[in-house]
PDB file of N, CA and C in Angstrom:
ATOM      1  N   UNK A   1     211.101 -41.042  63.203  1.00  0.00           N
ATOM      2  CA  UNK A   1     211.946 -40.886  62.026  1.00  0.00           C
ATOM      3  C   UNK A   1     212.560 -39.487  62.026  1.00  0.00           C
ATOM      4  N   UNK A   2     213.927 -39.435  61.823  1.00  0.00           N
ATOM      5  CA  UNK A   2     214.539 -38.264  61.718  1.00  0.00           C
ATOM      6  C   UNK A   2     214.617 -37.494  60.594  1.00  0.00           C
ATOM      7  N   UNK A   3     213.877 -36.229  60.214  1.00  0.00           N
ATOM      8  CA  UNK A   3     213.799 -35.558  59.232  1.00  0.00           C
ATOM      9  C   UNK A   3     215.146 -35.048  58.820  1.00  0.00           C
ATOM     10  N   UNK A   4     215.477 -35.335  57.607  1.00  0.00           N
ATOM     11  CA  UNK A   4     216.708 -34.848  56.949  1.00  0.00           C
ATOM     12  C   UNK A   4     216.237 -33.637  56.030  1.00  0.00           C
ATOM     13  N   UNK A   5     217.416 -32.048  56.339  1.00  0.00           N
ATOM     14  CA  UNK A   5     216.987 -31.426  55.314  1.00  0.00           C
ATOM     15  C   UNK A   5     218.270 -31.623  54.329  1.00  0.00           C
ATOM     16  N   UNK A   6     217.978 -31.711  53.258  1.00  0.00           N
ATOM     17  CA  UNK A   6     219.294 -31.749  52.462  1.00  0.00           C
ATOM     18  C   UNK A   6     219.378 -30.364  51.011  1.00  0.00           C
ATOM     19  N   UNK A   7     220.867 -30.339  51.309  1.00  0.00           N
ATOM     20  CA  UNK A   7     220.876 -28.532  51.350  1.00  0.00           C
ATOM     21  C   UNK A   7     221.466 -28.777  50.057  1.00  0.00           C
ATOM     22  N   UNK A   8     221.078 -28.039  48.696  1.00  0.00           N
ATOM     23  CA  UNK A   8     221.080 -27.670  47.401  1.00  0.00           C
ATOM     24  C   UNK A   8     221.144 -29.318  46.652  1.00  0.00           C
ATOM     25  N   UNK A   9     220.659 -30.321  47.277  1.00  0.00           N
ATOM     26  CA  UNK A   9     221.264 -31.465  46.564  1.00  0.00           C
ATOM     27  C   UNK A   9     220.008 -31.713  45.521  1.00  0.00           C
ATOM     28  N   UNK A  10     218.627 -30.969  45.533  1.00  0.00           N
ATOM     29  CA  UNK A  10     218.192 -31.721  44.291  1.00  0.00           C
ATOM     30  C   UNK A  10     218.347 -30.603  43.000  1.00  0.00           C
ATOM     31  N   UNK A  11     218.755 -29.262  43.410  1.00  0.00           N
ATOM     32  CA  UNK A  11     219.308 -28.391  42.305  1.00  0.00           C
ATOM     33  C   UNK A  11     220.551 -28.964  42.139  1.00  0.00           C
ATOM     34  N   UNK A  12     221.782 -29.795  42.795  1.00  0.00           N
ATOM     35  CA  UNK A  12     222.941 -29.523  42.450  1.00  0.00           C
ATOM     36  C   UNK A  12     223.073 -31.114  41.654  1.00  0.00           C
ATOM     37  N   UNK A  13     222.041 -31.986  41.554  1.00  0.00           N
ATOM     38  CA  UNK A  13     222.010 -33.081  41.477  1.00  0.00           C
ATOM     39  C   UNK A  13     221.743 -33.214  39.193  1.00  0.00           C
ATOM     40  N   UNK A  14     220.928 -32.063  38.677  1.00  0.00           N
ATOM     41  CA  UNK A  14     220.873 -31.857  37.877  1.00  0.00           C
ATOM     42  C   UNK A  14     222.204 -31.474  37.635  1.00  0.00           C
ATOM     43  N   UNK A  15     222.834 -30.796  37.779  1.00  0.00           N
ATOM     44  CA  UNK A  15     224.240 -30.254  37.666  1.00  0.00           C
ATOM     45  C   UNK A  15     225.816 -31.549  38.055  1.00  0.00           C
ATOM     46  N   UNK A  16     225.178 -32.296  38.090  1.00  0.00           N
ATOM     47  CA  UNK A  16     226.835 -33.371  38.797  1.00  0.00           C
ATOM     48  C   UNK A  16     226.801 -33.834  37.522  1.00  0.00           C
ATOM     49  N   UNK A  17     228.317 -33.812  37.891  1.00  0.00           N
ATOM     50  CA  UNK A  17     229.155 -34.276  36.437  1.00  0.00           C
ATOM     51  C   UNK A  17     229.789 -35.458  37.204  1.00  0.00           C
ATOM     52  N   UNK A  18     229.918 -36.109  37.954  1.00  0.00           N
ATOM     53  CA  UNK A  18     230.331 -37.282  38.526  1.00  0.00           C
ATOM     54  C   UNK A  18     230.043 -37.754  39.778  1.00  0.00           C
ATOM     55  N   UNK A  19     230.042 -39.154  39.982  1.00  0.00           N
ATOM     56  CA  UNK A  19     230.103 -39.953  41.215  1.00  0.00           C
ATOM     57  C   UNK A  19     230.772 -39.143  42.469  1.00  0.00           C
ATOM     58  N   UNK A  20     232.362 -38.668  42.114  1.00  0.00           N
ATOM     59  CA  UNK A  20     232.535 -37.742  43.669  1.00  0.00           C
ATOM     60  C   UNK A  20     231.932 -36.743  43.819  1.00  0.00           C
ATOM     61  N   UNK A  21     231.116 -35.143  42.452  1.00  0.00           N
ATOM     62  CA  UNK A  21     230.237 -34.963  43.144  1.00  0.00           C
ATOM     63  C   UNK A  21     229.101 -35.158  43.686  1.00  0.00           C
ATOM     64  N   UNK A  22     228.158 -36.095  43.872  1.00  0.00           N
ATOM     65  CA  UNK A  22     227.344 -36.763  44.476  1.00  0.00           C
ATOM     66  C   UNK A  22     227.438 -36.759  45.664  1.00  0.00           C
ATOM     67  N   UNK A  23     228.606 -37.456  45.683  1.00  0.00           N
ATOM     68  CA  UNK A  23     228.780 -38.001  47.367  1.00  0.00           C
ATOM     69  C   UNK A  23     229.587 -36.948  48.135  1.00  0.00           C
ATOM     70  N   UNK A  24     229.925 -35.679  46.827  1.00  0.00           N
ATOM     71  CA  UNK A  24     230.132 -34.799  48.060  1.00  0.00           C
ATOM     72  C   UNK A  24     228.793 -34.204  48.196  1.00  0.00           C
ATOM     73  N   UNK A  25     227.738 -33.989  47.550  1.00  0.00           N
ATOM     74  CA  UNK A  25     226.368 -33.672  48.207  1.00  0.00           C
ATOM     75  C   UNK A  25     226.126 -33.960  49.484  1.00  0.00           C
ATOM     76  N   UNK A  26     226.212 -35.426  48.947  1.00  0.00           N
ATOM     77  CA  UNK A  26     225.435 -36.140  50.146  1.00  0.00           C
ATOM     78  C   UNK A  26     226.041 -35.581  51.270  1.00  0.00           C
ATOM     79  N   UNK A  27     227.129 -35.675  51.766  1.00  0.00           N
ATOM     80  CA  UNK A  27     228.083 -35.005  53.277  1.00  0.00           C
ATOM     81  C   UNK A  27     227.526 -33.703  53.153  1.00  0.00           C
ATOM     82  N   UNK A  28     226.862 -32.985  52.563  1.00  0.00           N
ATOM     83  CA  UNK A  28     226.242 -31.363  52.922  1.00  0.00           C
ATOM     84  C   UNK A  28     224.716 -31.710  53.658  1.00  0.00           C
ATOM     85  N   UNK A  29     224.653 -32.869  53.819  1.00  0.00           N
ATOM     86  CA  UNK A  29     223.123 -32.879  54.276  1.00  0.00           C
ATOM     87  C   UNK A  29     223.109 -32.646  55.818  1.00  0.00           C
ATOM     88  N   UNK A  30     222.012 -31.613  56.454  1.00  0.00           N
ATOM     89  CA  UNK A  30     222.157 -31.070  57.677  1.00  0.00           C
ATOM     90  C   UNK A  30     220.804 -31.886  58.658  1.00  0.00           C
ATOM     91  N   UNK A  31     220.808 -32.157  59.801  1.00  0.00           N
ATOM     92  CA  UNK A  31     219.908 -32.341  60.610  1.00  0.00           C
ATOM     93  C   UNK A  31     218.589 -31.631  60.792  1.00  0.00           C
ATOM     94  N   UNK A  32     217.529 -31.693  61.063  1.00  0.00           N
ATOM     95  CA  UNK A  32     216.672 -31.172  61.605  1.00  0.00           C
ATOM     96  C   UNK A  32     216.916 -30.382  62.386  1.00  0.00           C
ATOM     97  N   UNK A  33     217.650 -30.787  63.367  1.00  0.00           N
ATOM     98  CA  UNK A  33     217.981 -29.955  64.795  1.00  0.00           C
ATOM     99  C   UNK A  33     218.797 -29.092  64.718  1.00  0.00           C
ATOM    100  N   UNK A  34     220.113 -29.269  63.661  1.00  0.00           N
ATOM    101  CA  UNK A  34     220.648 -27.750  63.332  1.00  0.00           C
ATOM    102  C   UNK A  34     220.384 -26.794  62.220  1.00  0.00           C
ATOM    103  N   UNK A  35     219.125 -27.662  61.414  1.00  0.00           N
ATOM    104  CA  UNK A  35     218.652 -26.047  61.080  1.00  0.00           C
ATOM    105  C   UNK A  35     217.897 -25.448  61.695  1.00  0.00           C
ATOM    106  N   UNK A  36     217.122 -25.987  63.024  1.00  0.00           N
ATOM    107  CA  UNK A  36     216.331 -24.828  63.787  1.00  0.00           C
ATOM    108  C   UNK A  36     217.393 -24.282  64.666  1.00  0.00           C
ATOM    109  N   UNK A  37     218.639 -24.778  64.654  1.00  0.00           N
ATOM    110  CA  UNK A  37     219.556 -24.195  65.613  1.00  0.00           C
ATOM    111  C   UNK A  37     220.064 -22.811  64.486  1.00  0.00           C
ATOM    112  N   UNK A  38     220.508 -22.877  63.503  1.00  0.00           N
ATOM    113  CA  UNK A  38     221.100 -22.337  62.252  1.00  0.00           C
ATOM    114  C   UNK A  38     219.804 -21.036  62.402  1.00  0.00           C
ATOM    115  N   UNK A  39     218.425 -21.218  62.114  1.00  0.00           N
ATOM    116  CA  UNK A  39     217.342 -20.527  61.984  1.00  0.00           C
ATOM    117  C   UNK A  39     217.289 -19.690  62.842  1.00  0.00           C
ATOM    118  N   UNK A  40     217.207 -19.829  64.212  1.00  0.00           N
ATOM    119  CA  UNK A  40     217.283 -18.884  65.580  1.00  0.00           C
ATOM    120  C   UNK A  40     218.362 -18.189  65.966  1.00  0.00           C
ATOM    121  N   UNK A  41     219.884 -18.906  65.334  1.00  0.00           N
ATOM    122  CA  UNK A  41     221.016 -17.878  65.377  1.00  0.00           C
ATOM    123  C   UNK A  41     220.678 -16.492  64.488  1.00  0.00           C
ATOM    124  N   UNK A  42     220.853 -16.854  63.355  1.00  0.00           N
ATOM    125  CA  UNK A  42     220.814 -15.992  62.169  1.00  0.00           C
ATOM    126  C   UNK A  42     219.462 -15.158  62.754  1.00  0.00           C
ATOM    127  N   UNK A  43     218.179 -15.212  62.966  1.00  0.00           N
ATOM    128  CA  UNK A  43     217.160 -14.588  63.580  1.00  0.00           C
ATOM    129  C   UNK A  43     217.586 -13.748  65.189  1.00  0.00           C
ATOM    130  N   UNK A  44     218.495 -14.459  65.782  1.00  0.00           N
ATOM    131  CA  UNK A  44     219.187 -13.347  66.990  1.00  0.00           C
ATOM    132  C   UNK A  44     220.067 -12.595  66.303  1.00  0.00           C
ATOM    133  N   UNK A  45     220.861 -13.091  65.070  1.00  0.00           N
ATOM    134  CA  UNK A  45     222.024 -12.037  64.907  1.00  0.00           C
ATOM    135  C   UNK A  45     221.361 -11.217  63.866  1.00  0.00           C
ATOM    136  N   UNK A  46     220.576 -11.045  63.233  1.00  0.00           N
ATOM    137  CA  UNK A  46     219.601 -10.507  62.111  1.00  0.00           C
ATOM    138  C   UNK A  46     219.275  -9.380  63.070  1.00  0.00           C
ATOM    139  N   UNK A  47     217.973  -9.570  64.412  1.00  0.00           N
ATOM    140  CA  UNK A  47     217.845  -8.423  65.627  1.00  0.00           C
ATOM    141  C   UNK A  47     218.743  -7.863  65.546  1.00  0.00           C
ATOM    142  N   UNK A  48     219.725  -8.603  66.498  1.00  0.00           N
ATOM    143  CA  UNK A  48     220.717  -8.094  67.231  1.00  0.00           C
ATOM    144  C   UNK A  48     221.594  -6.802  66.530  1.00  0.00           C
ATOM    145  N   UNK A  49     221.766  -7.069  65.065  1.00  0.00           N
ATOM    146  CA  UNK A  49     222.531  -6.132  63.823  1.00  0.00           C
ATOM    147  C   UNK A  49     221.266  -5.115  63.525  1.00  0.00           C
ATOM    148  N   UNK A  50     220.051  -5.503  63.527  1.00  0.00           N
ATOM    149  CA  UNK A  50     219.437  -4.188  63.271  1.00  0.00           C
ATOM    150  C   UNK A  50     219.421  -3.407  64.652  1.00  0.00           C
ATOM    151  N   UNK A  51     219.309  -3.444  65.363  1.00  0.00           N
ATOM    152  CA  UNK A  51     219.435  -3.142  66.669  1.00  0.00           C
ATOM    153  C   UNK A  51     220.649  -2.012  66.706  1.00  0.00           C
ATOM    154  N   UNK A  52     221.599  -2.361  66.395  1.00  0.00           N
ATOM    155  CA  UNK A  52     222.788  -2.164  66.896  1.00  0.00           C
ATOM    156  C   UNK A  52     223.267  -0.877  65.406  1.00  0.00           C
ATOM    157  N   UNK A  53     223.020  -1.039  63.975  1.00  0.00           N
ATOM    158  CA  UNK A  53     222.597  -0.383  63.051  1.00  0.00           C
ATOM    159  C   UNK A  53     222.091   0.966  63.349  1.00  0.00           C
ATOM    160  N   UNK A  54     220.243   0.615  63.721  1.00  0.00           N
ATOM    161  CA  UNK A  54     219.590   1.521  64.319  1.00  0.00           C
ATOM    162  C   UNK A  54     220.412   2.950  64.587  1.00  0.00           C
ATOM    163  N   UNK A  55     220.776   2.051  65.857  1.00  0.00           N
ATOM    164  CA  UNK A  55     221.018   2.714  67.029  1.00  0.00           C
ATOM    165  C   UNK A  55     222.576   3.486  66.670  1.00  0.00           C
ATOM    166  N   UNK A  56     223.477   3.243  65.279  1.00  0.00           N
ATOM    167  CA  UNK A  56     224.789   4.267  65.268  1.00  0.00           C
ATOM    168  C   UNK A  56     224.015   5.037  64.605  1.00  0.00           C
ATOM    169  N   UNK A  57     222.834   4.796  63.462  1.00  0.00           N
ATOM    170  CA  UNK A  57     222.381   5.873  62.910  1.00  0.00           C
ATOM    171  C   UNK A  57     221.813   7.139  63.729  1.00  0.00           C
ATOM    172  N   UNK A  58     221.392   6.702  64.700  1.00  0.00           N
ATOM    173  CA  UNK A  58     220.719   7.893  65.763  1.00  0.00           C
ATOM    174  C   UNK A  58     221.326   8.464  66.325  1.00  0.00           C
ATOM    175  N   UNK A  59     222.996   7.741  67.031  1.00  0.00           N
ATOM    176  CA  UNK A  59     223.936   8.444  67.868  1.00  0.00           C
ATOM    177  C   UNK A  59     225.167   8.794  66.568  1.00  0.00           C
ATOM    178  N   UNK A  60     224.648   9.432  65.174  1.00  0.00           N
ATOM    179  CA  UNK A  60     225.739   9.735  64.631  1.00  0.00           C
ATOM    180  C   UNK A  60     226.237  11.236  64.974  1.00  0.00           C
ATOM    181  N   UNK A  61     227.139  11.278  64.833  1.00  0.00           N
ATOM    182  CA  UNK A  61     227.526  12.753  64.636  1.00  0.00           C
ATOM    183  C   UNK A  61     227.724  13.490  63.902  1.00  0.00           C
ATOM    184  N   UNK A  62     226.821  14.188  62.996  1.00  0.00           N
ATOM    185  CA  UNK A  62     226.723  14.800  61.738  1.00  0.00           C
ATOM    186  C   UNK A  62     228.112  15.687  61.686  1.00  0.00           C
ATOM    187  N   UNK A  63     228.633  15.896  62.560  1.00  0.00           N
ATOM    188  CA  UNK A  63     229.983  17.054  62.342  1.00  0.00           C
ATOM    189  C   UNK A  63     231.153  15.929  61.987  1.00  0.00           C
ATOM    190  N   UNK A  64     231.295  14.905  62.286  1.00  0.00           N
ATOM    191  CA  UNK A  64     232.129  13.761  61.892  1.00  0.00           C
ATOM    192  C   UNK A  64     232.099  13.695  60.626  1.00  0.00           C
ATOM    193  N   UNK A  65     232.857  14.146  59.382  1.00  0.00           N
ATOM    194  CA  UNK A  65     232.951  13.588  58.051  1.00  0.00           C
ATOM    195  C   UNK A  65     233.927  13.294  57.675  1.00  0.00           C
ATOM    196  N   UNK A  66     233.607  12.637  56.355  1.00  0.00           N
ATOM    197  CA  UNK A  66     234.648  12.718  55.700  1.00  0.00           C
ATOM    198  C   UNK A  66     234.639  13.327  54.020  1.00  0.00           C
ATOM    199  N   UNK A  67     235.492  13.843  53.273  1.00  0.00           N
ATOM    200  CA  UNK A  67     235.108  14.686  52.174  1.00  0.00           C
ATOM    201  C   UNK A  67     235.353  13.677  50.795  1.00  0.00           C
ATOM    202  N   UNK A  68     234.226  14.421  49.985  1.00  0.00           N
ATOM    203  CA  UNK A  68     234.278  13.631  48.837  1.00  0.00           C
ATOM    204  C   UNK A  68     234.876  14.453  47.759  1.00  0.00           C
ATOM    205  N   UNK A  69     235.738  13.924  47.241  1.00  0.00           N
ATOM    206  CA  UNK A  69     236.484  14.785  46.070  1.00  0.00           C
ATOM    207  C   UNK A  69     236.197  14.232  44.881  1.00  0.00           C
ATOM    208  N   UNK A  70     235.865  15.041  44.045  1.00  0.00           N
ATOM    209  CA  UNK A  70     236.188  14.467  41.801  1.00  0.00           C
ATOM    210  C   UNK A  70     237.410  15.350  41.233  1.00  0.00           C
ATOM    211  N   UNK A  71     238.057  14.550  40.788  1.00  0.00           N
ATOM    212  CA  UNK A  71     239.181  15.026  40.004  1.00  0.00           C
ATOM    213  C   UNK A  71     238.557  15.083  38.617  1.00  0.00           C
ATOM    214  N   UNK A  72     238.962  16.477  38.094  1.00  0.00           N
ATOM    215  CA  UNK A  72     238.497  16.894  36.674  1.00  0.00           C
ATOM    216  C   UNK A  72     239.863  17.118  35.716  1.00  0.00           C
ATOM    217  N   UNK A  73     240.085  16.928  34.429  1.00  0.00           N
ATOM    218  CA  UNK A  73     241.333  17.263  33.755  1.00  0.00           C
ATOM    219  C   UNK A  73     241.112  18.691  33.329  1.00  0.00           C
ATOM    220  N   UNK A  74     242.304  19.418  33.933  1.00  0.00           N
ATOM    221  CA  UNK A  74     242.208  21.135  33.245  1.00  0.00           C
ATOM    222  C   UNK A  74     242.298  20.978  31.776  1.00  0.00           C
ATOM    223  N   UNK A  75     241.551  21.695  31.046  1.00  0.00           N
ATOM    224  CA  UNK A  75     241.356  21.773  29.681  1.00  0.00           C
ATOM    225  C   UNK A  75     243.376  22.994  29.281  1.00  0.00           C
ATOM    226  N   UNK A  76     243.511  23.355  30.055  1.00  0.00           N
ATOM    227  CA  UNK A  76     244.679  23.901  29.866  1.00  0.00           C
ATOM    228  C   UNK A  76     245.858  23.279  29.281  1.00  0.00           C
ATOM    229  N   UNK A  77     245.719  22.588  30.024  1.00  0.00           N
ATOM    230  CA  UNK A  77     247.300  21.353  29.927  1.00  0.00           C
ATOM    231  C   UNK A  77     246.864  19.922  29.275  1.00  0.00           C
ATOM    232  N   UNK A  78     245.360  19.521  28.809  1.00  0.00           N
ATOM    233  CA  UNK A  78     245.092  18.595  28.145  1.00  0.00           C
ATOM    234  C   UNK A  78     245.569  18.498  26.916  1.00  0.00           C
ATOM    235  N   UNK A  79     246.274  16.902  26.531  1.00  0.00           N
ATOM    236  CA  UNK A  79     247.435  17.099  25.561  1.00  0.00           C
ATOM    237  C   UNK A  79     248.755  17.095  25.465  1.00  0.00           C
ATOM    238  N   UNK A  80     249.079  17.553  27.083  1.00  0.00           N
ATOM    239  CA  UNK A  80     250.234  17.545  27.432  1.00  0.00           C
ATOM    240  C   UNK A  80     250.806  16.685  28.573  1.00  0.00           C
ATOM    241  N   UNK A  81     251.873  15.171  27.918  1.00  0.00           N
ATOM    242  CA  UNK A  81     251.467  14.457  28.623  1.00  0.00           C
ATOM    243  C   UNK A  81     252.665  14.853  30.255  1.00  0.00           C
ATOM    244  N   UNK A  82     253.377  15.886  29.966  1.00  0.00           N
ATOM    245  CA  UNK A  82     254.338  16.040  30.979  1.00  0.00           C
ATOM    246  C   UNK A  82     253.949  17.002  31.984  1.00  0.00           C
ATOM    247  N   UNK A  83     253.001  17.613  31.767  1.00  0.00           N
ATOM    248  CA  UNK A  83     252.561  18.578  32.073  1.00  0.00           C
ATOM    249  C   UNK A  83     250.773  18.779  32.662  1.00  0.00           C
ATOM    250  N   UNK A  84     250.367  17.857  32.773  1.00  0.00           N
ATOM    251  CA  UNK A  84     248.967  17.505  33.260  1.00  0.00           C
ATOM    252  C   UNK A  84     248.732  17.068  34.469  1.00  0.00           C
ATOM    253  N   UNK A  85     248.007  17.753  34.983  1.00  0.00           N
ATOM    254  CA  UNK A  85     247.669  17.299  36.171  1.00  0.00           C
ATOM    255  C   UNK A  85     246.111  17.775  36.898  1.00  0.00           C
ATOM    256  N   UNK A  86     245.262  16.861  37.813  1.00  0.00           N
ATOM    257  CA  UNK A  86     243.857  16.628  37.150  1.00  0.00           C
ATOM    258  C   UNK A  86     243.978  17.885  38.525  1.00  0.00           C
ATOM    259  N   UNK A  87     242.716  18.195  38.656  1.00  0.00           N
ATOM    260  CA  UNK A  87     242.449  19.288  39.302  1.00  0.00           C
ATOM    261  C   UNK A  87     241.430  18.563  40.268  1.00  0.00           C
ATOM    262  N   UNK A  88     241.733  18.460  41.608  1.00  0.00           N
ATOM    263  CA  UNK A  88     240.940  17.995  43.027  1.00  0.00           C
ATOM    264  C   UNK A  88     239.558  19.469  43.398  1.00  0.00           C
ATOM    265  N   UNK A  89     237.999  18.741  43.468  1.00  0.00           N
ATOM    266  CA  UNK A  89     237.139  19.786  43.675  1.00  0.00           C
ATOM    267  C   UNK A  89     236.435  18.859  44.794  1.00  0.00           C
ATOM    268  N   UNK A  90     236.344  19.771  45.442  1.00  0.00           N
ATOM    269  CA  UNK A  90     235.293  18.850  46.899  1.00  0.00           C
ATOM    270  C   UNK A  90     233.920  19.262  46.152  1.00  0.00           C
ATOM    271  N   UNK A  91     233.305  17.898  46.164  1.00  0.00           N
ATOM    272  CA  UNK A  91     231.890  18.127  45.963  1.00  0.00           C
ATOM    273  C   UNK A  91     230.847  18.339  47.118  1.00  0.00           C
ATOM    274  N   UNK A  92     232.042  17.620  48.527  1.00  0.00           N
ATOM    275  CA  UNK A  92     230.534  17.364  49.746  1.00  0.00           C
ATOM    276  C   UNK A  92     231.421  16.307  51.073  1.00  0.00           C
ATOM    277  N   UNK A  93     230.710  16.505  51.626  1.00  0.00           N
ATOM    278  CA  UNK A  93     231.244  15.665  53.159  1.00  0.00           C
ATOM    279  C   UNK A  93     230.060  14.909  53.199  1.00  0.00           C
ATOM    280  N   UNK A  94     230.307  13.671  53.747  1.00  0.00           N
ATOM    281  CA  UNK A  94     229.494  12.470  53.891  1.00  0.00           C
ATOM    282  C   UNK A  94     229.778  11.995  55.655  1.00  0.00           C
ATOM    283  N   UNK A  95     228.744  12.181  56.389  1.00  0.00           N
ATOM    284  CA  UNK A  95     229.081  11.468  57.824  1.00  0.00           C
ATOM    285  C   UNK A  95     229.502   9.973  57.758  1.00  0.00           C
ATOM    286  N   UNK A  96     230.318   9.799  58.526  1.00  0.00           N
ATOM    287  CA  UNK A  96     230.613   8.554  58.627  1.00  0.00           C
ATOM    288  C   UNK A  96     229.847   7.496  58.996  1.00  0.00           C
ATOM    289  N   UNK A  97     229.101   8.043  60.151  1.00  0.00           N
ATOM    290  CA  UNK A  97     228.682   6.925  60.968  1.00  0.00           C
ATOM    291  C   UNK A  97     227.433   6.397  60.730  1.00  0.00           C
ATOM    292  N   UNK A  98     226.920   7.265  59.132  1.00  0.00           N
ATOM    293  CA  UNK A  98     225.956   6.646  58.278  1.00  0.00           C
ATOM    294  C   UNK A  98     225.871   5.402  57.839  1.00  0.00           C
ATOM    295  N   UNK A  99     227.498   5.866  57.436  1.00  0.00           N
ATOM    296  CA  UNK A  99     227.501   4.485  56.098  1.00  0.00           C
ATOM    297  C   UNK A  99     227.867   3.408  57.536  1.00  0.00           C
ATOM    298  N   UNK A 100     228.687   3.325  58.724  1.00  0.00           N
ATOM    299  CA  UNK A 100     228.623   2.390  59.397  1.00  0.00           C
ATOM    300  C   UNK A 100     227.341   2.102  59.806  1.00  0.00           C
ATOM    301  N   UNK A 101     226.424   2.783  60.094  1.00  0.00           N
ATOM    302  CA  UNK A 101     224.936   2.105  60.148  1.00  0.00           C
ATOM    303  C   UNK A 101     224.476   1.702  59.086  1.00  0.00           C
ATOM    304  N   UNK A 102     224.418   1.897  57.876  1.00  0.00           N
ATOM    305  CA  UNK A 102     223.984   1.618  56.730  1.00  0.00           C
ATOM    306  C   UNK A 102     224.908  -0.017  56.669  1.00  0.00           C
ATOM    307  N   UNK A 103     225.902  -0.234  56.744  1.00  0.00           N
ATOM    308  CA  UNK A 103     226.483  -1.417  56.732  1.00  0.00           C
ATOM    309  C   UNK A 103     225.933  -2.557  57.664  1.00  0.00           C
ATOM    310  N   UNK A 104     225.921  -2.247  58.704  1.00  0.00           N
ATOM    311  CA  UNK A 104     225.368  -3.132  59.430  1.00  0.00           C
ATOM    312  C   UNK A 104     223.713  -3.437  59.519  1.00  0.00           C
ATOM    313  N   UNK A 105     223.464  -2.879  59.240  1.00  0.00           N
ATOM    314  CA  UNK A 105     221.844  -2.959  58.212  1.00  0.00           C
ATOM    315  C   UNK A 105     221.809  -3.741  57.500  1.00  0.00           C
ATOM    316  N   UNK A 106     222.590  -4.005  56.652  1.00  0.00           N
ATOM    317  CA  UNK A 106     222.604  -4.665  55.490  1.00  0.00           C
ATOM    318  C   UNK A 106     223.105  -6.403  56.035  1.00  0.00           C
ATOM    319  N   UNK A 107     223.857  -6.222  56.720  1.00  0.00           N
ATOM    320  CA  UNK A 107     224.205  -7.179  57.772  1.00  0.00           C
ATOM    321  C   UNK A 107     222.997  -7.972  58.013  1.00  0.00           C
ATOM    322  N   UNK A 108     222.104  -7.321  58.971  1.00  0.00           N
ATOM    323  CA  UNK A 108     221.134  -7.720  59.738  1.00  0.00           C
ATOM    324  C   UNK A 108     219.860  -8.024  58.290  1.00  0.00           C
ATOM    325  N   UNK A 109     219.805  -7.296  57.458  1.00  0.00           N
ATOM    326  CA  UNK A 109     219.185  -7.821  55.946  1.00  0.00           C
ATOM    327  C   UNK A 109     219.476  -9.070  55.500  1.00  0.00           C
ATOM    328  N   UNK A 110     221.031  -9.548  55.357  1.00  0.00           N
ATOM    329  CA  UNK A 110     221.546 -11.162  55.387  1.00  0.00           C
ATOM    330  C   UNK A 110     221.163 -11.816  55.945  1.00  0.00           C
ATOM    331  N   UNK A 111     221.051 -11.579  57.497  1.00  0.00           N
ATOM    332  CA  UNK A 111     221.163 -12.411  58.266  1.00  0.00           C
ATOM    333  C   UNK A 111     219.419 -12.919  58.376  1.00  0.00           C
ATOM    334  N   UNK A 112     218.702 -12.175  58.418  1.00  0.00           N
ATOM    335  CA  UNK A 112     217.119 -12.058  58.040  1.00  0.00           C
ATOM    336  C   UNK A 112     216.564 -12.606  57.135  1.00  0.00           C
ATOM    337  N   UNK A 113     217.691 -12.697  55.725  1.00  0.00           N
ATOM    338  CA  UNK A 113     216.910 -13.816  54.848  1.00  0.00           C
ATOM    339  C   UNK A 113     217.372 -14.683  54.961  1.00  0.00           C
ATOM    340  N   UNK A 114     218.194 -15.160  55.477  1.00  0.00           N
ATOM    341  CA  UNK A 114     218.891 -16.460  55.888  1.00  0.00           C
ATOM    342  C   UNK A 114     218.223 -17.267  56.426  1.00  0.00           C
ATOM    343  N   UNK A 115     217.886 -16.674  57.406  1.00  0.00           N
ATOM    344  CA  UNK A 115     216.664 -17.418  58.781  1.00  0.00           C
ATOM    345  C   UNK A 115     215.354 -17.798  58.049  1.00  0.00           C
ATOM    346  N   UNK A 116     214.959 -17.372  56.777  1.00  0.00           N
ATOM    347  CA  UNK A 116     213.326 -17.248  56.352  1.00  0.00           C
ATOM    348  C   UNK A 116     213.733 -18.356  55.328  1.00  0.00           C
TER     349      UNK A 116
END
């Protein structure tokens, strides 16, 4: 006997407001065999993204930034609507190749609960 998993249909089954959605449930129902196929992708690409994450965080280049600015309104010219203009202060430089590791982390976080 072929095990059927069937994907959100007894939560979405409380929720149908009609006969076509039903039977569009039913067409979401997946095989056995491609969710262990589905399970082992997402579990290689889950690795594969922390892996790859990791590894920009370690080869970043802290001299690579980019700058973070806050614009403040001069109390001078507040009031004046022709005449205002906000005042640019660097607070700080942020490496880049953080947040690209930090992204793909998060990646490989998706892809990790996906598989479980």
């Amino acid at each position: 006997m072929e095990m059927v998993y069937q994907s959100r249909k007894a939560a979405s089954n409380m929720f149908a407001s009609s006969e076509e959605d039903q039977e569009r449930e039913e067409d979401e129902d997946i095989s056995y065999e491609d969710s262990r196929k589905l399970f082992w992708l997402n579990l290689l690409l889950g690795l594969i993204h922390l892996g790859t994450g990791i590894t920009i965080i370690l080869l970043t280049d802290t001299d690579a930034t980019a700058p973070v600015y806050s614009f403040f309104s001069d109390s001078d010219t507040r009031g004046m609507p022709d005449t205002w203009v906000p005042i640019a202060k660097k607070i700080g430089s942020i490496p880049v190749g953080y947040w690209a590791g930090i992204s793909i982390l998060l990646s490989s976080i998706h892809h990790l609960m996906v598989a479980t």
